[in-house]
C-alpha atoms as a PDB file:
ATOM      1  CA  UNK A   1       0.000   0.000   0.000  1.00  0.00           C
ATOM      2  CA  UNK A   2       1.587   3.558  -1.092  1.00  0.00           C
ATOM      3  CA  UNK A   3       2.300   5.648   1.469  1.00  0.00           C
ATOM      4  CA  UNK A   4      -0.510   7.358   3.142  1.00  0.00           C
ATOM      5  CA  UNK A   5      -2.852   5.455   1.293  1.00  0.00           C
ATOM      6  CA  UNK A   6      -3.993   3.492   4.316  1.00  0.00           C
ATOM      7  CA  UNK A   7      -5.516   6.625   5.298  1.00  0.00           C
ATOM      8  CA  UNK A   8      -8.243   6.026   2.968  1.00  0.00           C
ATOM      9  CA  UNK A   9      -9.273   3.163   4.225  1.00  0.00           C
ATOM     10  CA  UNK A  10     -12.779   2.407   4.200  1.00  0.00           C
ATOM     11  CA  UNK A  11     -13.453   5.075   1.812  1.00  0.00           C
ATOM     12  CA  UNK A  12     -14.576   3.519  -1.974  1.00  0.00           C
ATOM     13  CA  UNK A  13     -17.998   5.172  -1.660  1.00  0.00           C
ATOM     14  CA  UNK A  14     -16.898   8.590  -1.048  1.00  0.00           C
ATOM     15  CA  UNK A  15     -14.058   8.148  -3.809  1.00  0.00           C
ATOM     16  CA  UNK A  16     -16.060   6.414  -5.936  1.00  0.00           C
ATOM     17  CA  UNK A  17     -18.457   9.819  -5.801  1.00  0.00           C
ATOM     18  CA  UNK A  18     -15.229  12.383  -5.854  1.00  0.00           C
ATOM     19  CA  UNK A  19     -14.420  10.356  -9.006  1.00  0.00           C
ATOM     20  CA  UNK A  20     -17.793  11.016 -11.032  1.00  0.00           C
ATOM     21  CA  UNK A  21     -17.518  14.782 -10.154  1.00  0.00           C
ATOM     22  CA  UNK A  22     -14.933  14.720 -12.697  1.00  0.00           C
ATOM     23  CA  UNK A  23     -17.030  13.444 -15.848  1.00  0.00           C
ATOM     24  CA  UNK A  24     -20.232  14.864 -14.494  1.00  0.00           C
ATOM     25  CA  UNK A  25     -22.620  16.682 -16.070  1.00  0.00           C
ATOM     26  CA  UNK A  26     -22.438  20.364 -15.643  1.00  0.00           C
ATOM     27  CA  UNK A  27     -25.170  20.460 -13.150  1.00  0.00           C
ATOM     28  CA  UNK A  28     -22.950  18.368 -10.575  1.00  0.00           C
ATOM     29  CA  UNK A  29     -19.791  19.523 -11.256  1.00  0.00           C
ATOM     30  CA  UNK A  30     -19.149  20.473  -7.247  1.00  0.00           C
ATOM     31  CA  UNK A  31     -19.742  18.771  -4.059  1.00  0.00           C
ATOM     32  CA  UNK A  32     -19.258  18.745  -0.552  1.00  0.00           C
ATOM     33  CA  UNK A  33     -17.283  17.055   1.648  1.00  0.00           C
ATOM     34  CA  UNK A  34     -19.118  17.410   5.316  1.00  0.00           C
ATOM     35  CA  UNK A  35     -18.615  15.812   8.465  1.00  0.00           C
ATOM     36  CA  UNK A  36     -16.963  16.088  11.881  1.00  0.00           C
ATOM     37  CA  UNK A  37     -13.134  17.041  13.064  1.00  0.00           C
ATOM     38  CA  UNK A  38     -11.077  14.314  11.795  1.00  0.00           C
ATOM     39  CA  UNK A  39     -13.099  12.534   9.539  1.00  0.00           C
ATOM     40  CA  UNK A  40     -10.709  12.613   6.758  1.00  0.00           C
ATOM     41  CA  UNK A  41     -12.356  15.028   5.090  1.00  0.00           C
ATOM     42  CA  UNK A  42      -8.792  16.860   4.170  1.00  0.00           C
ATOM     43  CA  UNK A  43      -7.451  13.541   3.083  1.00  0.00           C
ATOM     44  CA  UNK A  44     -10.468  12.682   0.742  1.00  0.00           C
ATOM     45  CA  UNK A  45      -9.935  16.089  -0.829  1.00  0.00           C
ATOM     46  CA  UNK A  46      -6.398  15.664  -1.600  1.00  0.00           C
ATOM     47  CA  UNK A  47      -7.808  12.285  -3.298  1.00  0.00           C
ATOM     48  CA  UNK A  48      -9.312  14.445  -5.523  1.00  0.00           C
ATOM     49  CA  UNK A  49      -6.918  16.885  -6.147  1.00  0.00           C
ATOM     50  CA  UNK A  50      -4.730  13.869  -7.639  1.00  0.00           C
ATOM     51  CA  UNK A  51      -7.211  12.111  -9.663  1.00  0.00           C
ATOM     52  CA  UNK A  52      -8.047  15.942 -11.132  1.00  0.00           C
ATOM     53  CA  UNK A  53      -4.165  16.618 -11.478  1.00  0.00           C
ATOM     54  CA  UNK A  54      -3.778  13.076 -13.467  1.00  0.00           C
ATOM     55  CA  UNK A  55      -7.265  13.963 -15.068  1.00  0.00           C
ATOM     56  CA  UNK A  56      -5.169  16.947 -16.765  1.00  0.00           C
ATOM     57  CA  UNK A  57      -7.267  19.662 -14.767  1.00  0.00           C
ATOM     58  CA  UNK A  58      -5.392  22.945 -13.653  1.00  0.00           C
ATOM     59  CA  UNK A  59      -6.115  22.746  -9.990  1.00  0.00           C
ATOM     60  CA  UNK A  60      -6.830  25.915  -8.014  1.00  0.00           C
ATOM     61  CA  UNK A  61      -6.765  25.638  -4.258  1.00  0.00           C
ATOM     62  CA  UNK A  62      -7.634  27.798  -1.336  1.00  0.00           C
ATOM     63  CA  UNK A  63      -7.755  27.245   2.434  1.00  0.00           C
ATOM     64  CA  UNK A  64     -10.322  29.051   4.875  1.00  0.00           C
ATOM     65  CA  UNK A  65      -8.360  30.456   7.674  1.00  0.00           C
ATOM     66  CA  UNK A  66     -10.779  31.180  10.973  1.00  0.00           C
ATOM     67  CA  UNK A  67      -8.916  34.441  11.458  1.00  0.00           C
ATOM     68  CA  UNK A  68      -9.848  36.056   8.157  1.00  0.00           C
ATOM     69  CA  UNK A  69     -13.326  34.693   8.442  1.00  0.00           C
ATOM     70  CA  UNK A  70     -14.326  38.436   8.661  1.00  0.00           C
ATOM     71  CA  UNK A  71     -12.389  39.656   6.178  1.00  0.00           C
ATOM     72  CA  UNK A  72     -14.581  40.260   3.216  1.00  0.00           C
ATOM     73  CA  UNK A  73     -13.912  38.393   0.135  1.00  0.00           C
ATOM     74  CA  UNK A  74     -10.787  37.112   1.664  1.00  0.00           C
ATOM     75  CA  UNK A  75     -11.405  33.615   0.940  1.00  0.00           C
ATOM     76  CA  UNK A  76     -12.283  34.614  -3.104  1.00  0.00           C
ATOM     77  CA  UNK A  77      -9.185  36.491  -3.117  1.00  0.00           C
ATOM     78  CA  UNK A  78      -7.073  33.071  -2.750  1.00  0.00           C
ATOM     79  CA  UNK A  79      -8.663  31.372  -5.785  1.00  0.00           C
ATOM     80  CA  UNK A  80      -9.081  34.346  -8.192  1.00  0.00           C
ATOM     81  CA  UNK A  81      -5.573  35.734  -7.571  1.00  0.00           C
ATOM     82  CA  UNK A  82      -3.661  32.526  -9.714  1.00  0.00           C
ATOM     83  CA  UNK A  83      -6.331  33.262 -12.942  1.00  0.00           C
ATOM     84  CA  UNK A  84      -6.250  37.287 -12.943  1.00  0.00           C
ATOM     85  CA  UNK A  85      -3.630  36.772 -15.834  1.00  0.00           C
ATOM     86  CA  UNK A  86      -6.928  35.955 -17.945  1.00  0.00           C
ATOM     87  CA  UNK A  87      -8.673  38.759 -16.948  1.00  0.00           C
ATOM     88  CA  UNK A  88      -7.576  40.496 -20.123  1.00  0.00           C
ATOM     89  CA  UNK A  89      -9.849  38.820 -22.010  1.00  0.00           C
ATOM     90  CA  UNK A  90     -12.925  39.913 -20.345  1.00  0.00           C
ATOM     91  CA  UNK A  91     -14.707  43.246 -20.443  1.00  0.00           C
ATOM     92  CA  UNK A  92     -13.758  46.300 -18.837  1.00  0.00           C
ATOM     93  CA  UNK A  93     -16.605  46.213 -16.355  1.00  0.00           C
ATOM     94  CA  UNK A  94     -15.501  42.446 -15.178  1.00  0.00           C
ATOM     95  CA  UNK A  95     -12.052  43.145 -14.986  1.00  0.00           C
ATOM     96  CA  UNK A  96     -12.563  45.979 -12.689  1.00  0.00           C
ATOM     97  CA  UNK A  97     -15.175  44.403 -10.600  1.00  0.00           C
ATOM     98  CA  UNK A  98     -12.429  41.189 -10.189  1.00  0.00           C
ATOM     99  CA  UNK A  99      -9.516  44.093  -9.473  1.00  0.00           C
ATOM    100  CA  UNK A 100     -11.940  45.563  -7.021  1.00  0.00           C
ATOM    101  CA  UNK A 101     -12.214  42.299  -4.930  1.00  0.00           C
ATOM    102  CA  UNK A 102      -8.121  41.307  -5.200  1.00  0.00           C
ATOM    103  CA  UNK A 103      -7.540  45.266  -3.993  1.00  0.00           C
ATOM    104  CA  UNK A 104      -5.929  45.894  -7.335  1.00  0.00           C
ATOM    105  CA  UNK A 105      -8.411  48.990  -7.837  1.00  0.00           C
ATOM    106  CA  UNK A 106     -10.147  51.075  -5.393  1.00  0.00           C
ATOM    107  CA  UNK A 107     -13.283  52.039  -5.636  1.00  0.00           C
ATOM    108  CA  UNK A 108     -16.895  50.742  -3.953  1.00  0.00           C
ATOM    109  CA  UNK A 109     -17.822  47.203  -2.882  1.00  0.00           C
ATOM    110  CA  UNK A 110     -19.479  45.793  -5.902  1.00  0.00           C
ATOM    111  CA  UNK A 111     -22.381  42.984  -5.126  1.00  0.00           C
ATOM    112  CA  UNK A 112     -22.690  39.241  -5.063  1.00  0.00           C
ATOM    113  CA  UNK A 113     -23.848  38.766  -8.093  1.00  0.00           C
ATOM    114  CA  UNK A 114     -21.901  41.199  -9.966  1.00  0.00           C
ATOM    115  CA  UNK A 115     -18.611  39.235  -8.552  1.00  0.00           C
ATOM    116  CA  UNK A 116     -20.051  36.127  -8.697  1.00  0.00           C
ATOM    117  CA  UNK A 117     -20.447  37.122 -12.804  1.00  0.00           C
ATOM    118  CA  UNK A 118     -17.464  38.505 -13.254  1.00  0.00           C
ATOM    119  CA  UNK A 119     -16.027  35.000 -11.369  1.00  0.00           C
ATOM    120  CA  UNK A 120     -17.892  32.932 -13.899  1.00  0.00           C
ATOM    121  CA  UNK A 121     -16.458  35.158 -17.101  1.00  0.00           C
ATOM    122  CA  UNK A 122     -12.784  34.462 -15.572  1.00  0.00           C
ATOM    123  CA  UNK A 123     -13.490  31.077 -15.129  1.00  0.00           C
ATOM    124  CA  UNK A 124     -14.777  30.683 -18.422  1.00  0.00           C
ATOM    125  CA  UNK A 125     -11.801  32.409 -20.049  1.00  0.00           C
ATOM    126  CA  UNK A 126      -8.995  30.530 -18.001  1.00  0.00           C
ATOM    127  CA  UNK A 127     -11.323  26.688 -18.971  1.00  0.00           C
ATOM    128  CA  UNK A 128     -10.695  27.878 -22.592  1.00  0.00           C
ATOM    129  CA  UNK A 129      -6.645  26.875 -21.897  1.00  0.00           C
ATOM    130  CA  UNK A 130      -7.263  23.973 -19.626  1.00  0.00           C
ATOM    131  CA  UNK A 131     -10.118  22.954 -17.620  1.00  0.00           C
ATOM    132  CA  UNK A 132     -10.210  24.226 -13.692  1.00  0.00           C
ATOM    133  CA  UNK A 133     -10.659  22.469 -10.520  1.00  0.00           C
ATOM    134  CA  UNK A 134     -11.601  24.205  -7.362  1.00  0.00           C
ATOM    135  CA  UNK A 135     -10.184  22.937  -3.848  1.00  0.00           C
ATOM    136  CA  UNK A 136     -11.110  24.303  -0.939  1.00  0.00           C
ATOM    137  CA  UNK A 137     -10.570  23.213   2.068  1.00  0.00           C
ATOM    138  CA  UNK A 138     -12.406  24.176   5.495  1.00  0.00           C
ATOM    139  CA  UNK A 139     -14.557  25.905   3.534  1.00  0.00           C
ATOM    140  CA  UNK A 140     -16.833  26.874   6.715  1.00  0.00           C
ATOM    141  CA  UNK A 141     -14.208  29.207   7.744  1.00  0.00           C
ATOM    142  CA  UNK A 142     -14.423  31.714   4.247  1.00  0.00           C
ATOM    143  CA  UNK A 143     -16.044  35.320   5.217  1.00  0.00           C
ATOM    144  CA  UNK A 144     -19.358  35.528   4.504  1.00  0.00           C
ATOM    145  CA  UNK A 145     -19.019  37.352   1.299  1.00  0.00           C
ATOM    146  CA  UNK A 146     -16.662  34.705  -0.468  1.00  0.00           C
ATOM    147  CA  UNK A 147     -18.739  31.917   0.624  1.00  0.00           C
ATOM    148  CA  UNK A 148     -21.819  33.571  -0.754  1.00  0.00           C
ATOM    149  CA  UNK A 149     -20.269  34.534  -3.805  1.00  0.00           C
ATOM    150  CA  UNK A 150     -18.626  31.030  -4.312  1.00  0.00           C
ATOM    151  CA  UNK A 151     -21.689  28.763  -3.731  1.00  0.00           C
ATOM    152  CA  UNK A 152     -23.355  31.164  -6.635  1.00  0.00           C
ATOM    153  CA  UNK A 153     -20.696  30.489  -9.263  1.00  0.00           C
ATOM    154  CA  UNK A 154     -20.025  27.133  -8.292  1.00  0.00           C
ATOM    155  CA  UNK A 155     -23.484  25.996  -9.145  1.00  0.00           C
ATOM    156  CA  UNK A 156     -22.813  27.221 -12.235  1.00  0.00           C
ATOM    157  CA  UNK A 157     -18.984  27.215 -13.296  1.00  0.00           C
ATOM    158  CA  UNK A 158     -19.862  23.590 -14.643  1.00  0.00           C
ATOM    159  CA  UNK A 159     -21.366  25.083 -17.642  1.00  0.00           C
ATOM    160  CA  UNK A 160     -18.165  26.967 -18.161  1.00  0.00           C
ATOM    161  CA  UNK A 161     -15.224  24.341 -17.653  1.00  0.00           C
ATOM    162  CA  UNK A 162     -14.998  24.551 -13.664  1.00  0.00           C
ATOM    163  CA  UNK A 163     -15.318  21.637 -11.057  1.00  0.00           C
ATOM    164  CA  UNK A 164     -14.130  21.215  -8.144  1.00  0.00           C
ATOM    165  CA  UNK A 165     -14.938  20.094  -4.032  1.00  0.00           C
ATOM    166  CA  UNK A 166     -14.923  21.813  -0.916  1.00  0.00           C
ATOM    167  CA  UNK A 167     -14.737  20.515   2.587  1.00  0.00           C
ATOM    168  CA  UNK A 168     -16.996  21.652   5.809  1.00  0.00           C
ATOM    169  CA  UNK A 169     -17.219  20.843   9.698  1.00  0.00           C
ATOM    170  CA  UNK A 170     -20.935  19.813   9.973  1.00  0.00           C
ATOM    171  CA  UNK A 171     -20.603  21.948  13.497  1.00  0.00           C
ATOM    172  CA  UNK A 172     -19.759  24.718  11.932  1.00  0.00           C
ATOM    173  CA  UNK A 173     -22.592  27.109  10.026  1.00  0.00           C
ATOM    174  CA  UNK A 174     -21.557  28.227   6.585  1.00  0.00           C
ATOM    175  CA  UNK A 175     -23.073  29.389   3.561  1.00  0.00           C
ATOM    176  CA  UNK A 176     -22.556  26.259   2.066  1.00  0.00           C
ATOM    177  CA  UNK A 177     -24.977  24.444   4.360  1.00  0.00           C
ATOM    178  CA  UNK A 178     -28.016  25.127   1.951  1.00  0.00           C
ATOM    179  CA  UNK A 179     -26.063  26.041  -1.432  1.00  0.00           C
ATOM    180  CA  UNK A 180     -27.140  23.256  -3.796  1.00  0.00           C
ATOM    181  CA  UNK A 181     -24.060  21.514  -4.446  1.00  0.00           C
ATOM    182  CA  UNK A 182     -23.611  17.602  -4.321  1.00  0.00           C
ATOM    183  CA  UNK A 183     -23.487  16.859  -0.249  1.00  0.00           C
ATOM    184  CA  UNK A 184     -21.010  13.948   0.286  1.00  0.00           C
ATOM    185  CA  UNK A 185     -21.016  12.860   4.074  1.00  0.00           C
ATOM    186  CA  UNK A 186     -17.932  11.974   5.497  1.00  0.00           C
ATOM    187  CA  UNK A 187     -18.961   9.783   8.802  1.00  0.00           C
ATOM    188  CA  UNK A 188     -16.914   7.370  11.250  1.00  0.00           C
ATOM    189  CA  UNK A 189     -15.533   4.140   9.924  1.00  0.00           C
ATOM    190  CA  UNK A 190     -17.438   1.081  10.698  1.00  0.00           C
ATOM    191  CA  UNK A 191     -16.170  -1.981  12.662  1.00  0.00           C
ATOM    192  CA  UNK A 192     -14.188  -3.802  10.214  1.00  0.00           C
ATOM    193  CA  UNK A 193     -13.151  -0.369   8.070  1.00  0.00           C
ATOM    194  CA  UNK A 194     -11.630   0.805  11.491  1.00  0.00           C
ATOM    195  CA  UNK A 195      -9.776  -2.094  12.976  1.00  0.00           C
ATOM    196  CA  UNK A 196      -7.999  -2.362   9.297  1.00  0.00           C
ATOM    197  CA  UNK A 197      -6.789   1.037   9.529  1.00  0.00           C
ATOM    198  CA  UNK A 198      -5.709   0.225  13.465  1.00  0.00           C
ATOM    199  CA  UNK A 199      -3.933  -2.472  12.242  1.00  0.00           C
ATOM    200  CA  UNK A 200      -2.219  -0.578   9.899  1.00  0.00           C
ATOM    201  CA  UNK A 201      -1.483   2.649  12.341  1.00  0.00           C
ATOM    202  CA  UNK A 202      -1.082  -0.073  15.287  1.00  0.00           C
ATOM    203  CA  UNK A 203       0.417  -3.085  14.728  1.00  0.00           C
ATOM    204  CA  UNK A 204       3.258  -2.317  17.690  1.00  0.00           C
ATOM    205  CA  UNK A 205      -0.034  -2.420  19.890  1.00  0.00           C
ATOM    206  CA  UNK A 206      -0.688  -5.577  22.335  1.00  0.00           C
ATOM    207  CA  UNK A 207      -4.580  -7.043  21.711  1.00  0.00           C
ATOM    208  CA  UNK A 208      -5.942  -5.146  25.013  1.00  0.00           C
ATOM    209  CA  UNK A 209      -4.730  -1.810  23.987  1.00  0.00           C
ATOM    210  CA  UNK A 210      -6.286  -2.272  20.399  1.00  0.00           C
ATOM    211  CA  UNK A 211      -9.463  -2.672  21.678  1.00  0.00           C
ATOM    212  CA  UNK A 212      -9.363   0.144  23.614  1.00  0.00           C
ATOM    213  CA  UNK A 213      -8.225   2.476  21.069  1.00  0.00           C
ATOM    214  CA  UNK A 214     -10.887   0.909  18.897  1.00  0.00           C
ATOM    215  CA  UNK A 215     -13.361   1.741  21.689  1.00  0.00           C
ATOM    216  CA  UNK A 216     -12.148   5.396  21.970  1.00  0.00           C
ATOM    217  CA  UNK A 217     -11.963   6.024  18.471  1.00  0.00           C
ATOM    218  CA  UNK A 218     -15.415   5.291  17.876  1.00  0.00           C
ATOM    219  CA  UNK A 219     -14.316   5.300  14.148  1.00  0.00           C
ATOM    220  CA  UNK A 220     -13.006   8.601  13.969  1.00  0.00           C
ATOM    221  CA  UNK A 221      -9.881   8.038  11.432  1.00  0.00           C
ATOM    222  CA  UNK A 222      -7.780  10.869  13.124  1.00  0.00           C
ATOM    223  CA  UNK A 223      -8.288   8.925  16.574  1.00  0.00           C
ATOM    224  CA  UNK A 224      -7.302   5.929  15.235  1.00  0.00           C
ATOM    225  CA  UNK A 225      -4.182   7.350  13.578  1.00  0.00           C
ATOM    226  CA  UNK A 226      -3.175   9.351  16.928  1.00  0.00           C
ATOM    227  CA  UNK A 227      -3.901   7.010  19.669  1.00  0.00           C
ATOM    228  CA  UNK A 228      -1.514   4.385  18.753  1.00  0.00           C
ATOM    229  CA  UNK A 229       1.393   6.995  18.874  1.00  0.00           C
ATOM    230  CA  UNK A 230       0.737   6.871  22.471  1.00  0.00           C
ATOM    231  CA  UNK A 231       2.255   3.902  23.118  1.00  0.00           C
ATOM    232  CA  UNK A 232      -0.182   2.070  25.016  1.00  0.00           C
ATOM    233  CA  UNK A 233      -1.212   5.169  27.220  1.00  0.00           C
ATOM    234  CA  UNK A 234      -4.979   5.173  26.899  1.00  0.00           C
ATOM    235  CA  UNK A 235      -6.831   8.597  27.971  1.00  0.00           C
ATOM    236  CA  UNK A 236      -9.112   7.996  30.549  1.00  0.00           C
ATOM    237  CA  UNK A 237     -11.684   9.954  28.534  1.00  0.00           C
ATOM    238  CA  UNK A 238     -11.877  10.281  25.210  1.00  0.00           C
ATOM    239  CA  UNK A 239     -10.331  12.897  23.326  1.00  0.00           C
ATOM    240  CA  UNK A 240     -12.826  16.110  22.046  1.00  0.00           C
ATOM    241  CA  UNK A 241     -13.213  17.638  18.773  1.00  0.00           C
ATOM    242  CA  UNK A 242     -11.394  20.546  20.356  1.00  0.00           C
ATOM    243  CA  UNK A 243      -8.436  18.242  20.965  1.00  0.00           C
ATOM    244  CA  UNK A 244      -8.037  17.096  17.375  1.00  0.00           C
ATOM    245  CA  UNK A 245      -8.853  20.638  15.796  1.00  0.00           C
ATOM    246  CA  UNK A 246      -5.727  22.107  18.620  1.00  0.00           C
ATOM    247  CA  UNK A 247      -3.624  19.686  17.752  1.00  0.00           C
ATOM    248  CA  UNK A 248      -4.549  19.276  13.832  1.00  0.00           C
ATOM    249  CA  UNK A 249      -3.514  23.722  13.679  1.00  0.00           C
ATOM    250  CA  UNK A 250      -0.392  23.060  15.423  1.00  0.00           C
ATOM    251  CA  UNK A 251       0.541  20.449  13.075  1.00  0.00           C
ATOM    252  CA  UNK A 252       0.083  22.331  10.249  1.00  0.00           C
ATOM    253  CA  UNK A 253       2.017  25.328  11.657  1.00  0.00           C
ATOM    254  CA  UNK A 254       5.042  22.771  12.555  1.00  0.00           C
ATOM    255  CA  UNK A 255       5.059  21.049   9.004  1.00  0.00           C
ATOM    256  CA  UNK A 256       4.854  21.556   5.493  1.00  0.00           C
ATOM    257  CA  UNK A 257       2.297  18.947   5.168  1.00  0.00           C
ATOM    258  CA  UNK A 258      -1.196  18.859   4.331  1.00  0.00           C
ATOM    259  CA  UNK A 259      -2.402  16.267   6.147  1.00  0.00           C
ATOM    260  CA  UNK A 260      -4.364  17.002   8.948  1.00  0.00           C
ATOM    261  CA  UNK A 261      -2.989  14.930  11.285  1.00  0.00           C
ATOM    262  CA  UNK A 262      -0.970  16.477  13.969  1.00  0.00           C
ATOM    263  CA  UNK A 263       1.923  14.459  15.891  1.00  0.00           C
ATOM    264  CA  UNK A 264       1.784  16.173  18.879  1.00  0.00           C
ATOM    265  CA  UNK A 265      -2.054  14.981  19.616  1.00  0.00           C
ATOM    266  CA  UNK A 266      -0.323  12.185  21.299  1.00  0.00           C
ATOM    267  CA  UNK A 267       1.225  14.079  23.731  1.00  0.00           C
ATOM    268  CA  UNK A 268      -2.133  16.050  24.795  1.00  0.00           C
ATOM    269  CA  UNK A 269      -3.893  12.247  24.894  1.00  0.00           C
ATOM    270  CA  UNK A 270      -1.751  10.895  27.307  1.00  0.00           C
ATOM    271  CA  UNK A 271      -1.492  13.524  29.637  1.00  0.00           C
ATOM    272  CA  UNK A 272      -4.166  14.637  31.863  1.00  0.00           C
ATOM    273  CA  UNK A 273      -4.735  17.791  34.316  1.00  0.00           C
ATOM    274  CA  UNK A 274      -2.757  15.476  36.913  1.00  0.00           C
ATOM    275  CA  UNK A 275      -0.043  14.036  34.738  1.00  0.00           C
ATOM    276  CA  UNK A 276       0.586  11.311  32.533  1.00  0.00           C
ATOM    277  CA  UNK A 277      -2.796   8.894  32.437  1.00  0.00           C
ATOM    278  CA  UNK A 278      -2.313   5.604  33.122  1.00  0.00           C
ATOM    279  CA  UNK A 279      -3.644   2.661  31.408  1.00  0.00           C
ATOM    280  CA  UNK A 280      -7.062   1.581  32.531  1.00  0.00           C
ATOM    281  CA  UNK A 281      -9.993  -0.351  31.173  1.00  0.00           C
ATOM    282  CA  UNK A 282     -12.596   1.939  29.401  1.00  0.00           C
ATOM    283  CA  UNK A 283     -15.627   2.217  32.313  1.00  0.00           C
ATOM    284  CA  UNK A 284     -18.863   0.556  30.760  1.00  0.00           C
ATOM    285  CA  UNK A 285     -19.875  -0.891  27.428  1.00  0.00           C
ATOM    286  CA  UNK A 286     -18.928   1.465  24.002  1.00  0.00           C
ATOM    287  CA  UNK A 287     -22.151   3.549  23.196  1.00  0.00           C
ATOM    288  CA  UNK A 288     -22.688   6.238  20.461  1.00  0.00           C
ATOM    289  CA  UNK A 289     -21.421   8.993  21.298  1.00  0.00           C
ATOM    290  CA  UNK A 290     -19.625  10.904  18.534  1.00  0.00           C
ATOM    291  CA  UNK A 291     -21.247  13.958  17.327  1.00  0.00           C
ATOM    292  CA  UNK A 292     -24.289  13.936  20.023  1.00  0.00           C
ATOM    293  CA  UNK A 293     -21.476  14.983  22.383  1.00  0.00           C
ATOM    294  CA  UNK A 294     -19.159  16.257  20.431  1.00  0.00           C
ATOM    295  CA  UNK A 295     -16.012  14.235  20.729  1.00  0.00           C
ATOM    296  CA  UNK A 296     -14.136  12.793  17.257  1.00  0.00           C
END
């Protein structure tokens, strides 16, 4: 198995779909990835930003940052800036509505629609050289105005030589939560799907501690990538969303790499308020808890 590749594990369906976006009709040319913190939603995208790279698309990507959430049209300014070169082709009054939103040109705010236009001409004019794909991850996290201004053109850059797939925290409200794209939910791992990944990520583990990693893990692919770095030091309760978002930002501030999965969640697993935890049998049978209480 290539490197990383166990990652995607359990995973056909929601390839299988990423794949058709590709040869879709226009209509269904973007979806969205949705689900909780460490789904895999990150590594299912960058699935489809190699099948679109070997698919000879030009891929444009952008990442939401929760700081520049309130930024307007910070978000659109990632993905427009690499095709402005093409904006010589379009009309005067598209060009400067597109210079407008980059800060290339001063002048007042234009509207959604007229940059969600202008977004479609350039799109248009840069599918004319080579057909575009749109990544975006954490989508949930663009300002309000990008968001509203990408779920417009996306459900409509098909038409025009533009796919592409998004990602979004199902906890986290967007604009993207009712745009009409293609929803593709990205859920925990069932039984079998997650102790093949454990064995993968675990095989240094003794039987006890496997089941108790699968028990914590609840099928959460970060978890069950994570928890076996521990070395056999269980939490005594199971790790939050907030721990795998923490420890998922440091990562990617301590590495080039875009895989969300941060080596230093280990550390915050197996150490509690009072110290290291200590290796103890999970109290009571596994239930399910996952998103109802918010925990990977």
């Amino acid at each position: 198995m290539a490197q990383d590749e166990y990652r995607l594990i359990g995973r056909h369906t929601e390839l299988a779909r990423l794949e058709r976006i590709l040869a879709a009709p226009a209509h269904s040319a973007f979806a969205v990835l949705r689900g909780e913190a460490g789904t895999g939603k990150s590594t299912l995208l960058q699935a489809a930003v190699t099948l679109a790279d070997e698919a000879g698309f030009r891929v444009v990507g952008a990442s939401g940052v929760e700081a520049e959430s309130e930024l307007p049209f910070a978000g659109l300014h990632q993905l427009l800036l690499p095709l402005l070169p093409y904006g010589d082709q379009l009309p005067d009054v598209s060009r400067s509505v597109l210079e407008q939103v980059t800060g290339l040109r001063t002048g007042a705010t234009p509207g959604v629609a007229e940059v969600a236009g202008a977004m479609l001409s350039l799109i248009g004019a840069a599918a004319d050289d080579r057909q575009l794909f749109f990544a975006v991850d954490d989508a949930h996290w663009f300002d309000t105005e990008s968001a509203r201004v990408c779920a417009f053109a996306m459900r409509r850059a098909g038409a025009v030589g533009g796919r592409g797939v998004l990602t979004v925290r199902a906890d986290v409200p967007s604009a993207f939560d009712d745009a009409g794209l293609e929803e593709i939910e990205v859920g925990p791992l069932g039984g079998q799907e997650a102790a093949a990944l454990l064995e993968r990520t675990g095989s240094h583990l003794d039987p006890l501690t496997r089941e108790r990693v699968l028990h914590w893990a609840e099928g959460n692919p970060l978890a069950l990538v994570e928890l076996p770095k521990t070395a056999g030091r269980v939490p005594a309760s199971s790790p939050t969303v907030s721990d795998c978002a923490a420890t998922t930002r440091r990562g990617r501030h301590e590495s080039n790499s875009k895989r969300p999965f941060g080596s230093s969640w280990s550390s915050a697993l197996s150490h509690g308020p009072n110290g290291p935890v200590r290796s103890s049998p999970p109290p009571g049978p596994p239930s399910a808890r996952g998103a109802r209480d918010g925990r990977c």
